[in-house]
PDB file of N, CA and C in Angstrom:
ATOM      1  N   UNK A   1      -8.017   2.912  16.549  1.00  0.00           N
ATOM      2  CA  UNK A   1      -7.153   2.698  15.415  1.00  0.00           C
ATOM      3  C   UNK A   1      -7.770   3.377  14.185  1.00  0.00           C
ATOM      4  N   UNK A   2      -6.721   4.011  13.711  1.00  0.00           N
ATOM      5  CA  UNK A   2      -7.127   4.867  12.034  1.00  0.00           C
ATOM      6  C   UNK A   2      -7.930   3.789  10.711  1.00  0.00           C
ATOM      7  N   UNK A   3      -8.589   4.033  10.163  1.00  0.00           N
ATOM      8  CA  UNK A   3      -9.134   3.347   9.149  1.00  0.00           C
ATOM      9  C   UNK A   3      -8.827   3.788   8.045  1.00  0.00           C
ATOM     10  N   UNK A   4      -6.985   3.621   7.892  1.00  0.00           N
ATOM     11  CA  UNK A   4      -6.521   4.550   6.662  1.00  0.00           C
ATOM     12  C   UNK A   4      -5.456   2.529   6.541  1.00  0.00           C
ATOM     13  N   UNK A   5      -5.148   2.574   5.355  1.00  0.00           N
ATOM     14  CA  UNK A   5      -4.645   1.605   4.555  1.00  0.00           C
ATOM     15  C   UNK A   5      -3.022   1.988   4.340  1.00  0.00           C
ATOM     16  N   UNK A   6      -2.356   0.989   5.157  1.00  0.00           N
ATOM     17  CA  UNK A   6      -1.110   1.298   5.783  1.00  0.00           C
ATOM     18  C   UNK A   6       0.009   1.208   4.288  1.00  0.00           C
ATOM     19  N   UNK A   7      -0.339   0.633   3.111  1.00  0.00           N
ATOM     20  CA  UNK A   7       0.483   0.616   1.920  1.00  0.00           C
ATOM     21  C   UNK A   7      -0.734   1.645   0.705  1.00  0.00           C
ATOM     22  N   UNK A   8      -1.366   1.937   0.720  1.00  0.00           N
ATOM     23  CA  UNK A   8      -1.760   2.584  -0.370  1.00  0.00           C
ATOM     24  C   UNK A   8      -2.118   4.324   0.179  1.00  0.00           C
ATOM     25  N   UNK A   9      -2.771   4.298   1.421  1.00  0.00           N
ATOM     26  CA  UNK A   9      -3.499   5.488   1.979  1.00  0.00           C
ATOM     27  C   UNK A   9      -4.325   5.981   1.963  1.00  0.00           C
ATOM     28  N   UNK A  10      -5.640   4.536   1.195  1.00  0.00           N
ATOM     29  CA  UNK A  10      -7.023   5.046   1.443  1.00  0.00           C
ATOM     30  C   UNK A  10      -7.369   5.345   2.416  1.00  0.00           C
ATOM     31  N   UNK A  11      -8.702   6.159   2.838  1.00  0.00           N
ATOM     32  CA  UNK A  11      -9.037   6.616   4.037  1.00  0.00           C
ATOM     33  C   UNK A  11     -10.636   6.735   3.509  1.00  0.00           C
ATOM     34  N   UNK A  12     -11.282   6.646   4.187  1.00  0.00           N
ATOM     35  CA  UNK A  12     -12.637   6.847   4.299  1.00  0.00           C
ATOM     36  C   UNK A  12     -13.360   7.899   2.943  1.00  0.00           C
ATOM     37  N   UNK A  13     -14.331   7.998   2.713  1.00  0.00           N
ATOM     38  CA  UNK A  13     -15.056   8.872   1.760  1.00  0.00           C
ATOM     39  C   UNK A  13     -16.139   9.293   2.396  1.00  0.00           C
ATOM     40  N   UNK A  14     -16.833  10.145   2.306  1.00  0.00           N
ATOM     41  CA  UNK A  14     -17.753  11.163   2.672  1.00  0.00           C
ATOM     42  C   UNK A  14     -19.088  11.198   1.536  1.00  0.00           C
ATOM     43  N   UNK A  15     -20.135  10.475   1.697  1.00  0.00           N
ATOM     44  CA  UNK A  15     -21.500  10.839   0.801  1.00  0.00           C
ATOM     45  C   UNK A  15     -22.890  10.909   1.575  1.00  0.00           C
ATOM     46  N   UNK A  16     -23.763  10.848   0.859  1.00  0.00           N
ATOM     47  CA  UNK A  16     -25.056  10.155   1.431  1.00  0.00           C
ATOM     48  C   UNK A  16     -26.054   8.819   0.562  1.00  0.00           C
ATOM     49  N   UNK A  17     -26.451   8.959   2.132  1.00  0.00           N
ATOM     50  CA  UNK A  17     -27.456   7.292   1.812  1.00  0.00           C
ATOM     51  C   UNK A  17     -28.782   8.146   0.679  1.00  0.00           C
ATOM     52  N   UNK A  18     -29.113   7.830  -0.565  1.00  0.00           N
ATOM     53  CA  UNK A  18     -30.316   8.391  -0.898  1.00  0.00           C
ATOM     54  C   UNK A  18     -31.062   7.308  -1.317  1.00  0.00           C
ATOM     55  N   UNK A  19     -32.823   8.363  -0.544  1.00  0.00           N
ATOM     56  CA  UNK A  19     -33.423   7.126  -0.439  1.00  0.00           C
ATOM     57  C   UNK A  19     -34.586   6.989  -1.955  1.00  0.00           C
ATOM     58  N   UNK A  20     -35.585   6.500  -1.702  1.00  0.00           N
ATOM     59  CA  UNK A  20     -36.201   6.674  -2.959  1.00  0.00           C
ATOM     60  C   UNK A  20     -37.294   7.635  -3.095  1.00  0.00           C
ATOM     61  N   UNK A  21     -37.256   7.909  -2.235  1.00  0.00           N
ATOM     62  CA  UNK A  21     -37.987   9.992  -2.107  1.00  0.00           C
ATOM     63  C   UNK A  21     -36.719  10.822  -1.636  1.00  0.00           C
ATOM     64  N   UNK A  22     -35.941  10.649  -2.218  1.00  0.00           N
ATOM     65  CA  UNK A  22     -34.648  11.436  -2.498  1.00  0.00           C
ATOM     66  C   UNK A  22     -34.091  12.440  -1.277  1.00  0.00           C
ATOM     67  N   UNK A  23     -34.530  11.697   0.297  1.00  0.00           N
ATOM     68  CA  UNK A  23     -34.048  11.994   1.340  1.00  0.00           C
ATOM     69  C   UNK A  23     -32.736  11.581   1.343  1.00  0.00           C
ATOM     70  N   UNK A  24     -31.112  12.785   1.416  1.00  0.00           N
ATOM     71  CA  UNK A  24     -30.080  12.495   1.870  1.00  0.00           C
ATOM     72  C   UNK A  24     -29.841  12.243   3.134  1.00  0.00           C
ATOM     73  N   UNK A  25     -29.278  11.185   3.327  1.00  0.00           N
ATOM     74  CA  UNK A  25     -28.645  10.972   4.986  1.00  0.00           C
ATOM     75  C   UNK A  25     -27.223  11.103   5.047  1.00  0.00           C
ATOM     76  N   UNK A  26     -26.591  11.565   5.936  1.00  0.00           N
ATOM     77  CA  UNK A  26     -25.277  11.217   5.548  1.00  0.00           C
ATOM     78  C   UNK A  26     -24.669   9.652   6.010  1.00  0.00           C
ATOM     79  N   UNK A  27     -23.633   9.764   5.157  1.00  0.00           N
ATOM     80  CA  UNK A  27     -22.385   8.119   5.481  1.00  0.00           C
ATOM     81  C   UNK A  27     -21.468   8.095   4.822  1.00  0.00           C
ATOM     82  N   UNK A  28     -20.324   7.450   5.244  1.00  0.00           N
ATOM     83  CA  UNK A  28     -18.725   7.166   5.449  1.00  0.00           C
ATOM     84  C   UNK A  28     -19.110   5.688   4.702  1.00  0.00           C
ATOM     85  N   UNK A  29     -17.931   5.999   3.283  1.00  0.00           N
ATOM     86  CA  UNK A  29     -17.764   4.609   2.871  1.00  0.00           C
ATOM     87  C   UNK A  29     -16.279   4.624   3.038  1.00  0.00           C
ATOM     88  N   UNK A  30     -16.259   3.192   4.221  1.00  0.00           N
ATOM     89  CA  UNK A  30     -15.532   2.680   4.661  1.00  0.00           C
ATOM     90  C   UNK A  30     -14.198   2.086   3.732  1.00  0.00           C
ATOM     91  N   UNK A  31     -12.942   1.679   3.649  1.00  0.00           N
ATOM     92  CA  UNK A  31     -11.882   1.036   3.043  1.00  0.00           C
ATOM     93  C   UNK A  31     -12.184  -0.444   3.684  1.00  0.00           C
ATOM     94  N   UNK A  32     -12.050  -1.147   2.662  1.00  0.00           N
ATOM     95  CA  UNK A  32     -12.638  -2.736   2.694  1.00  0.00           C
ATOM     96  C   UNK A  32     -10.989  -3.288   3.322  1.00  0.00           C
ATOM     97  N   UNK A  33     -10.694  -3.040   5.129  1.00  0.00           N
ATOM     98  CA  UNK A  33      -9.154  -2.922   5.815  1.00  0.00           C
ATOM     99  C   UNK A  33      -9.073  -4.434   6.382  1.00  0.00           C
ATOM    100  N   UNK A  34      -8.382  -5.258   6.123  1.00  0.00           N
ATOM    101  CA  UNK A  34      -7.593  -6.191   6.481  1.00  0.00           C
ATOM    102  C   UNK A  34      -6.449  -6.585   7.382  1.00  0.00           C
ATOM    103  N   UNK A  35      -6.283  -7.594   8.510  1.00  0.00           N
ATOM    104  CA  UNK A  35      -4.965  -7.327   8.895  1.00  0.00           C
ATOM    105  C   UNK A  35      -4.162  -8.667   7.969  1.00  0.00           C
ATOM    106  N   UNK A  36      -3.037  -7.962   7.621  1.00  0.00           N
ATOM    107  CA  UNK A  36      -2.500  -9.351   6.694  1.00  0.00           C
ATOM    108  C   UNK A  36      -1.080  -9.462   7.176  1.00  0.00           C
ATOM    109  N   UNK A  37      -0.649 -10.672   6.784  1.00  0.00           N
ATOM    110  CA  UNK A  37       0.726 -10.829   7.161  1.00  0.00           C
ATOM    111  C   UNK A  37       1.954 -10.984   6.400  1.00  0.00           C
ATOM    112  N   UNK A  38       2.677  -9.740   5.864  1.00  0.00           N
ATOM    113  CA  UNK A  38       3.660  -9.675   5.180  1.00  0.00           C
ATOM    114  C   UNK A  38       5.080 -10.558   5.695  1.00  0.00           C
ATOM    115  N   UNK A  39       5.688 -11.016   4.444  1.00  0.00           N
ATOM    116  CA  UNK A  39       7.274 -11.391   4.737  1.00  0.00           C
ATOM    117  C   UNK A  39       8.104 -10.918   3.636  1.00  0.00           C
ATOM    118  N   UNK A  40       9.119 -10.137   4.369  1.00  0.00           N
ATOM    119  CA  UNK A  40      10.357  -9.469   3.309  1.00  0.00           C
ATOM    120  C   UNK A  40      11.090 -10.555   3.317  1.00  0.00           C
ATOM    121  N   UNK A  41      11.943 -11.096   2.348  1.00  0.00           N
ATOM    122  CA  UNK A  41      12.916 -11.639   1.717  1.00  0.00           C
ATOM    123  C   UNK A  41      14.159 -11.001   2.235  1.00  0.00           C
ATOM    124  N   UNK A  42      14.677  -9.678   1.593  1.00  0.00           N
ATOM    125  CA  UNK A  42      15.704  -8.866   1.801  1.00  0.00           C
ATOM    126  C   UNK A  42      16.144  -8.931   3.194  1.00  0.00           C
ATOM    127  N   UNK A  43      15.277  -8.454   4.079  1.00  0.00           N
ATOM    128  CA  UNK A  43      15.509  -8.424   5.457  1.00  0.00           C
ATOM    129  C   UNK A  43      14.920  -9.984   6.293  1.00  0.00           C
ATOM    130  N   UNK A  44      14.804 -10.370   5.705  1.00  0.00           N
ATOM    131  CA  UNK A  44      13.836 -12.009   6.565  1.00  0.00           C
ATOM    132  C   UNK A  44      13.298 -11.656   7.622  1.00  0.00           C
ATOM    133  N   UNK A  45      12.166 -11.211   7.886  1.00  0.00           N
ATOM    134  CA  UNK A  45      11.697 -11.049   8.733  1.00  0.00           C
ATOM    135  C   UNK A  45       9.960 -10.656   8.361  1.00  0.00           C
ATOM    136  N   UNK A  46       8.794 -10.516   8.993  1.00  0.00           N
ATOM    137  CA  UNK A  46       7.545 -10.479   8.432  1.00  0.00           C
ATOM    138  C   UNK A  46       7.068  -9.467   9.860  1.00  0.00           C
ATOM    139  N   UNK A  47       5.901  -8.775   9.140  1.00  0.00           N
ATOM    140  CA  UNK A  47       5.326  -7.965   9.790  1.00  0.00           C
ATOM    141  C   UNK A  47       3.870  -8.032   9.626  1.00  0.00           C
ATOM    142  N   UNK A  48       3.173  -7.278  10.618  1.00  0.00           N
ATOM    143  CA  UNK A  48       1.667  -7.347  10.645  1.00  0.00           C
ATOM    144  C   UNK A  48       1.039  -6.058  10.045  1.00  0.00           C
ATOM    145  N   UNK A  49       0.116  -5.952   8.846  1.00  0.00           N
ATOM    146  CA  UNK A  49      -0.446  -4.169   8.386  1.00  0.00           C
ATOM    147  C   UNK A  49      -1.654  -4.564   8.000  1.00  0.00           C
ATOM    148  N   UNK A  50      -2.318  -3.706   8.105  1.00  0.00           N
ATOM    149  CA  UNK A  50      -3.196  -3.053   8.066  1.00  0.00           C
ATOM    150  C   UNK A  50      -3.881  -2.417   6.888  1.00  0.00           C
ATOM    151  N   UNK A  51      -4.271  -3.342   5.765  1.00  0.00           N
ATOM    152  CA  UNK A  51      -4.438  -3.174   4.208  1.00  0.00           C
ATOM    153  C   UNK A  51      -5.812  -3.349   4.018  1.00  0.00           C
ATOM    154  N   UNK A  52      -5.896  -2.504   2.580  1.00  0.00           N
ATOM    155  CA  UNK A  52      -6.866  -2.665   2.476  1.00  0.00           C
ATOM    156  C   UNK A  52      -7.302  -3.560   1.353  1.00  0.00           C
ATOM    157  N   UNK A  53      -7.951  -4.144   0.427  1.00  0.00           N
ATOM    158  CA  UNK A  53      -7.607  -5.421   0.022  1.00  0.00           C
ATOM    159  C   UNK A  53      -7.314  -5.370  -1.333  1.00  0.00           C
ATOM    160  N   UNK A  54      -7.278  -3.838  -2.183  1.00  0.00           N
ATOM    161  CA  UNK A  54      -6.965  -2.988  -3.561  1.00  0.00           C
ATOM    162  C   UNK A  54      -4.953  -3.300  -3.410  1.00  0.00           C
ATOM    163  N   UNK A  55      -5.011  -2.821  -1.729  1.00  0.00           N
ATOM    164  CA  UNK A  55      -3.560  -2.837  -1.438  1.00  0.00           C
ATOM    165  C   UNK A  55      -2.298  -4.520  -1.348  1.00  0.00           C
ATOM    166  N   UNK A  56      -3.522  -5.572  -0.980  1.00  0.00           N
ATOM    167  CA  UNK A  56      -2.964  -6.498  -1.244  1.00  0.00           C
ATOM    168  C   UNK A  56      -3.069  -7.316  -2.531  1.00  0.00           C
ATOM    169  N   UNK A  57      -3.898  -7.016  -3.447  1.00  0.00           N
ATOM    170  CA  UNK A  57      -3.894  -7.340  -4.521  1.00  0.00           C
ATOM    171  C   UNK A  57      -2.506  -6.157  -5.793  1.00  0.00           C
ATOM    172  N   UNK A  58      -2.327  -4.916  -5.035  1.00  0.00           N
ATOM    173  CA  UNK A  58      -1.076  -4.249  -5.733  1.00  0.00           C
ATOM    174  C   UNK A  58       0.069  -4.685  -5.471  1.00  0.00           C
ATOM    175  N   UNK A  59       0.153  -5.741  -4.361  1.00  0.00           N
ATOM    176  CA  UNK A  59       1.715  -6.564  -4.061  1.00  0.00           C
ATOM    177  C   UNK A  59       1.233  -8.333  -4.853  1.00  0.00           C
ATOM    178  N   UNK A  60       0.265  -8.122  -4.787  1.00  0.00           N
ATOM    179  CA  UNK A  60       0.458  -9.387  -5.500  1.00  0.00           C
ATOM    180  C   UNK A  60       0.749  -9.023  -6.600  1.00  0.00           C
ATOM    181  N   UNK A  61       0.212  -8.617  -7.889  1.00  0.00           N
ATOM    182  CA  UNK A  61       0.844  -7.716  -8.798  1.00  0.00           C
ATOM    183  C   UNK A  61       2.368  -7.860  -9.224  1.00  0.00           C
ATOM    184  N   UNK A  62       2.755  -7.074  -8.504  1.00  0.00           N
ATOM    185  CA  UNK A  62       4.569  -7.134  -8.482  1.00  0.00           C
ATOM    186  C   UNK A  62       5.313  -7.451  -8.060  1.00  0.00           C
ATOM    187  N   UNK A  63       4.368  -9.004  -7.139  1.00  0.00           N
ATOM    188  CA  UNK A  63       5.102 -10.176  -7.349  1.00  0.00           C
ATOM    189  C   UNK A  63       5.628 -10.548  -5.634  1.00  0.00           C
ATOM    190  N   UNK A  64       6.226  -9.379  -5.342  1.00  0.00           N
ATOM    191  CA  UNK A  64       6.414  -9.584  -3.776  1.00  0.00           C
ATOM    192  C   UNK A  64       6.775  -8.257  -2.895  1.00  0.00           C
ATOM    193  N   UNK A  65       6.551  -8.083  -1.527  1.00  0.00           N
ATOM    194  CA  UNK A  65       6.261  -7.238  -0.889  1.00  0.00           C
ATOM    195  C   UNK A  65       7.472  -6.432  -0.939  1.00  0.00           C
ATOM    196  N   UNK A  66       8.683  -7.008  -1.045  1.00  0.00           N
ATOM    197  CA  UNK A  66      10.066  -5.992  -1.153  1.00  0.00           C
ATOM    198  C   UNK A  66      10.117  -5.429  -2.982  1.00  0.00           C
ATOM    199  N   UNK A  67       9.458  -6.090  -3.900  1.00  0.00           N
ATOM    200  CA  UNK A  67       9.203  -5.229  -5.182  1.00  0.00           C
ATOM    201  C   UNK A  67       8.380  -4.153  -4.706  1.00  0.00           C
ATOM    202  N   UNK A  68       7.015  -4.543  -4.172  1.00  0.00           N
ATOM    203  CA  UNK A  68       6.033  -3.293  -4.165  1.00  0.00           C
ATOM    204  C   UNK A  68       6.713  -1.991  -3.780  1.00  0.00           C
ATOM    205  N   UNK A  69       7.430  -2.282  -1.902  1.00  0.00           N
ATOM    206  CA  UNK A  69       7.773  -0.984  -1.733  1.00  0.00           C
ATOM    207  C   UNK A  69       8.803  -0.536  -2.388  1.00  0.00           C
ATOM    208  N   UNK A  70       9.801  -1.259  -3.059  1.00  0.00           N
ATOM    209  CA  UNK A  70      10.327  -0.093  -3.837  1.00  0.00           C
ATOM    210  C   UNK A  70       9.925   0.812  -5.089  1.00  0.00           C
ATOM    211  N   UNK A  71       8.984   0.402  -5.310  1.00  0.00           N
ATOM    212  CA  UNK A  71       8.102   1.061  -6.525  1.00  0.00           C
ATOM    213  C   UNK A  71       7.202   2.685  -6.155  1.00  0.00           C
ATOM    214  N   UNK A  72       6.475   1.952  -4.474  1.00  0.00           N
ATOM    215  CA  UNK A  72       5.791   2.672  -4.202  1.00  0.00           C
ATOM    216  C   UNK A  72       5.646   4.092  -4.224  1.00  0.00           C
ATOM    217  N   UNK A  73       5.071   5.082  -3.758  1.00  0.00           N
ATOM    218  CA  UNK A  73       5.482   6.464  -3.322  1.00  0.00           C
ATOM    219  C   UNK A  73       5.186   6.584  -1.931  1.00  0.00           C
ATOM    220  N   UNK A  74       6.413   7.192  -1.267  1.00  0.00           N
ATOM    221  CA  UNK A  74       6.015   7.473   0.059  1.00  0.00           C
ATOM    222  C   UNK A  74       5.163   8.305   0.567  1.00  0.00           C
ATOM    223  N   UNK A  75       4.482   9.156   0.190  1.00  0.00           N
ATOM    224  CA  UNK A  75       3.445   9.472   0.533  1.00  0.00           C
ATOM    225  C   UNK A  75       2.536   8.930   1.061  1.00  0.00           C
ATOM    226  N   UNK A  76       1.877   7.316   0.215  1.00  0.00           N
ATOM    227  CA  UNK A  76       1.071   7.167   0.521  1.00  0.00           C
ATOM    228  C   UNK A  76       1.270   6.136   1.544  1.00  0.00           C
ATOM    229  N   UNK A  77       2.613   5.579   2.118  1.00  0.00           N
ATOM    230  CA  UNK A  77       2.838   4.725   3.090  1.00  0.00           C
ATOM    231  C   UNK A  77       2.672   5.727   4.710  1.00  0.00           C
ATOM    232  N   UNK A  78       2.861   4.333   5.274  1.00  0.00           N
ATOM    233  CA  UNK A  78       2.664   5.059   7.043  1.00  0.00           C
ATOM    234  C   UNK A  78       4.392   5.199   7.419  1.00  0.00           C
ATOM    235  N   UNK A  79       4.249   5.798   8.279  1.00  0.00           N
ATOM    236  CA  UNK A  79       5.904   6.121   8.964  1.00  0.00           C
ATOM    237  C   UNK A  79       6.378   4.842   9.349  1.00  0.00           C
ATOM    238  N   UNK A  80       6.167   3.736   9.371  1.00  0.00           N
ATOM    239  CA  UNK A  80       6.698   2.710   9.905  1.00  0.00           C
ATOM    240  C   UNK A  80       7.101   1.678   8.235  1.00  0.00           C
ATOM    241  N   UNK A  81       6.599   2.141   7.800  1.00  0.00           N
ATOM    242  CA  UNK A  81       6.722   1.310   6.432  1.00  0.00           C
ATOM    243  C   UNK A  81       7.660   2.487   5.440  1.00  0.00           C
ATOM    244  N   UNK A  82       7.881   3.354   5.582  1.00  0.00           N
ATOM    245  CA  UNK A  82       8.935   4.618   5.111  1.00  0.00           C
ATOM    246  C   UNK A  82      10.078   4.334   5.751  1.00  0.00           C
ATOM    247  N   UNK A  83      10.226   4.375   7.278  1.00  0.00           N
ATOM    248  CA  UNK A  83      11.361   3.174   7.750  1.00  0.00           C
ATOM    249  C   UNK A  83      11.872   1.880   6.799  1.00  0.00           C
ATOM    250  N   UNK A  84      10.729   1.062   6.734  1.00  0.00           N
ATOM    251  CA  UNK A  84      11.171  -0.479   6.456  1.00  0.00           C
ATOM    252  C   UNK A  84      11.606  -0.206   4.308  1.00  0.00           C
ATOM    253  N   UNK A  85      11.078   0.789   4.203  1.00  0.00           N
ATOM    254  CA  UNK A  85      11.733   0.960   2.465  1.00  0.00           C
ATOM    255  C   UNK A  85      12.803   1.261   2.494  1.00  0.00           C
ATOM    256  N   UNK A  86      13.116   2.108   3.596  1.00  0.00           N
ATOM    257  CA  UNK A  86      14.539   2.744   3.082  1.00  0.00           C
ATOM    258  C   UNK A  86      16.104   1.720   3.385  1.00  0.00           C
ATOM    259  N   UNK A  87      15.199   0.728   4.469  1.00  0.00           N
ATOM    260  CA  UNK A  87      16.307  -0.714   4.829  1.00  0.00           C
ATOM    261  C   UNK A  87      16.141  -1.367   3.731  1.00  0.00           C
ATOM    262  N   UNK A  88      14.743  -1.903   3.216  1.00  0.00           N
ATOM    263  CA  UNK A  88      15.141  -2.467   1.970  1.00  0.00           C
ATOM    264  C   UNK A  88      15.741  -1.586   0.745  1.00  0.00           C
ATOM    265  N   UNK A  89      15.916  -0.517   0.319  1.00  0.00           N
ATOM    266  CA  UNK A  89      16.565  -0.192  -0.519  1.00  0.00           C
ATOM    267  C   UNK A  89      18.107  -0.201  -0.093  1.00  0.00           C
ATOM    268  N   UNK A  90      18.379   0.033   0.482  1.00  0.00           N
ATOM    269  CA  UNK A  90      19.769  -0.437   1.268  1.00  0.00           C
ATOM    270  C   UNK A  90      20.450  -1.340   1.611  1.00  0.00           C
ATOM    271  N   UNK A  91      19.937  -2.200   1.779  1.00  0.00           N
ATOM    272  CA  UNK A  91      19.544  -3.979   1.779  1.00  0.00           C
ATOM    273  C   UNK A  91      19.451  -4.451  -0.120  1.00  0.00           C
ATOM    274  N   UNK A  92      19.212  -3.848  -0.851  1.00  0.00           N
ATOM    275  CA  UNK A  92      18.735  -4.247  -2.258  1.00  0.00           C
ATOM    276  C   UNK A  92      19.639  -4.244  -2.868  1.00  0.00           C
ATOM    277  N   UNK A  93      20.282  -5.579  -3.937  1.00  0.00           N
ATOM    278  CA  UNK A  93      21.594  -5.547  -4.909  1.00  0.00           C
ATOM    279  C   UNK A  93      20.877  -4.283  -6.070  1.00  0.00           C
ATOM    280  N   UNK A  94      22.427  -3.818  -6.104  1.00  0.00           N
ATOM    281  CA  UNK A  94      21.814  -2.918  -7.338  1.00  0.00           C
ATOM    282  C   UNK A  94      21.951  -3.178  -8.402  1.00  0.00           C
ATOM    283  N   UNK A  95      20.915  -2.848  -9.462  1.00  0.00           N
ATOM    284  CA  UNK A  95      20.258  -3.273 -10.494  1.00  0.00           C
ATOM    285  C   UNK A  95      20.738  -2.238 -11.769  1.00  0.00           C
ATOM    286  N   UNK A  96      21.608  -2.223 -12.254  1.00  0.00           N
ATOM    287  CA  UNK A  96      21.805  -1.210 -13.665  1.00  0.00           C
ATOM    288  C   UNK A  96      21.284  -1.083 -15.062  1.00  0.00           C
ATOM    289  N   UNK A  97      20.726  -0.495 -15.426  1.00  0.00           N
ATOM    290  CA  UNK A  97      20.060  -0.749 -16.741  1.00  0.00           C
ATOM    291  C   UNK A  97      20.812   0.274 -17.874  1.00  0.00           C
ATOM    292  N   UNK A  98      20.937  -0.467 -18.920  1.00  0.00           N
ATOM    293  CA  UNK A  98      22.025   0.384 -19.753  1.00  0.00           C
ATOM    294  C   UNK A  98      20.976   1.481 -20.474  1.00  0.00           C
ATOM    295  N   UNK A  99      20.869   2.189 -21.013  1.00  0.00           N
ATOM    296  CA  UNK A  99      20.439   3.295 -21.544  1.00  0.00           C
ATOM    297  C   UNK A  99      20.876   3.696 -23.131  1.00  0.00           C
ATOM    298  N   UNK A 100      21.837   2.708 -23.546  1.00  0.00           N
ATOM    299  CA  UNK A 100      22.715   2.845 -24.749  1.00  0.00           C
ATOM    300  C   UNK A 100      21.953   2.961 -25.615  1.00  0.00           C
ATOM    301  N   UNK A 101      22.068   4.010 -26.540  1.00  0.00           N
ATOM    302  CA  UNK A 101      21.109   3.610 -28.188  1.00  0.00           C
ATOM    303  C   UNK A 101      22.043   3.158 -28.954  1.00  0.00           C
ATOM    304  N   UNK A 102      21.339   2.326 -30.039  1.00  0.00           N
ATOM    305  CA  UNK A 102      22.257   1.922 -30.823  1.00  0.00           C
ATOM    306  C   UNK A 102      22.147   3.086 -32.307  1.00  0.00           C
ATOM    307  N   UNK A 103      23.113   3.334 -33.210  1.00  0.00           N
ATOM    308  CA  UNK A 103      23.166   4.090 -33.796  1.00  0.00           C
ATOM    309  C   UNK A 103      23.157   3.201 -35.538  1.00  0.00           C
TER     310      UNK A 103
END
């Protein structure tokens, strides 16, 4: 299994260990990955991902998991969660915001 963060798209980093006679080693700093258990509202139903814990603290944030992904950018989601946005946006009452200036 990938060690990439199924709502944000961290993935691993690349440095070294240095020591105190300034020998580089190399190492992979890891994404601090979680399995957590989401529930959509819109669609009622809950799923299992694969977060990392920057990523579950950005849905707590905005309150709930069908706000986050519509905010999100798809980019940084996985193909299975690019699926489940585009049901909830489709699934989502729409929301109009007036734009009027007043003069």
């Amino acid at each position: 299994m990938s060690k990439k963060c199924e709502l944000t798209g961290k993935i691993p980093m690349y440095g070294h260990n240095v020591s105190h006679a300034n020998n580089k080693t190399h190492r992979r700093f890891l994404p601090n990955l979680k399995k957590v258990k989401f529930t959509s509202e819109l669609l009622k139903r809950s799923l299992k991902l694969r977060v990392s814990v920057a990523g579950v603290r950005s849905v707590d944030k905005k309150g709930s998991f069908d706000e986050f992904l519509k905010t999100v950018k798809n980019k940084n989601l996985s193909a299975r969660l690019k699926k489940l946005k585009k049901s909830i946006l489709i699934k989502s009452p729409f929301k109009k915001t007036s734009t009027a200036k007043s003069v």
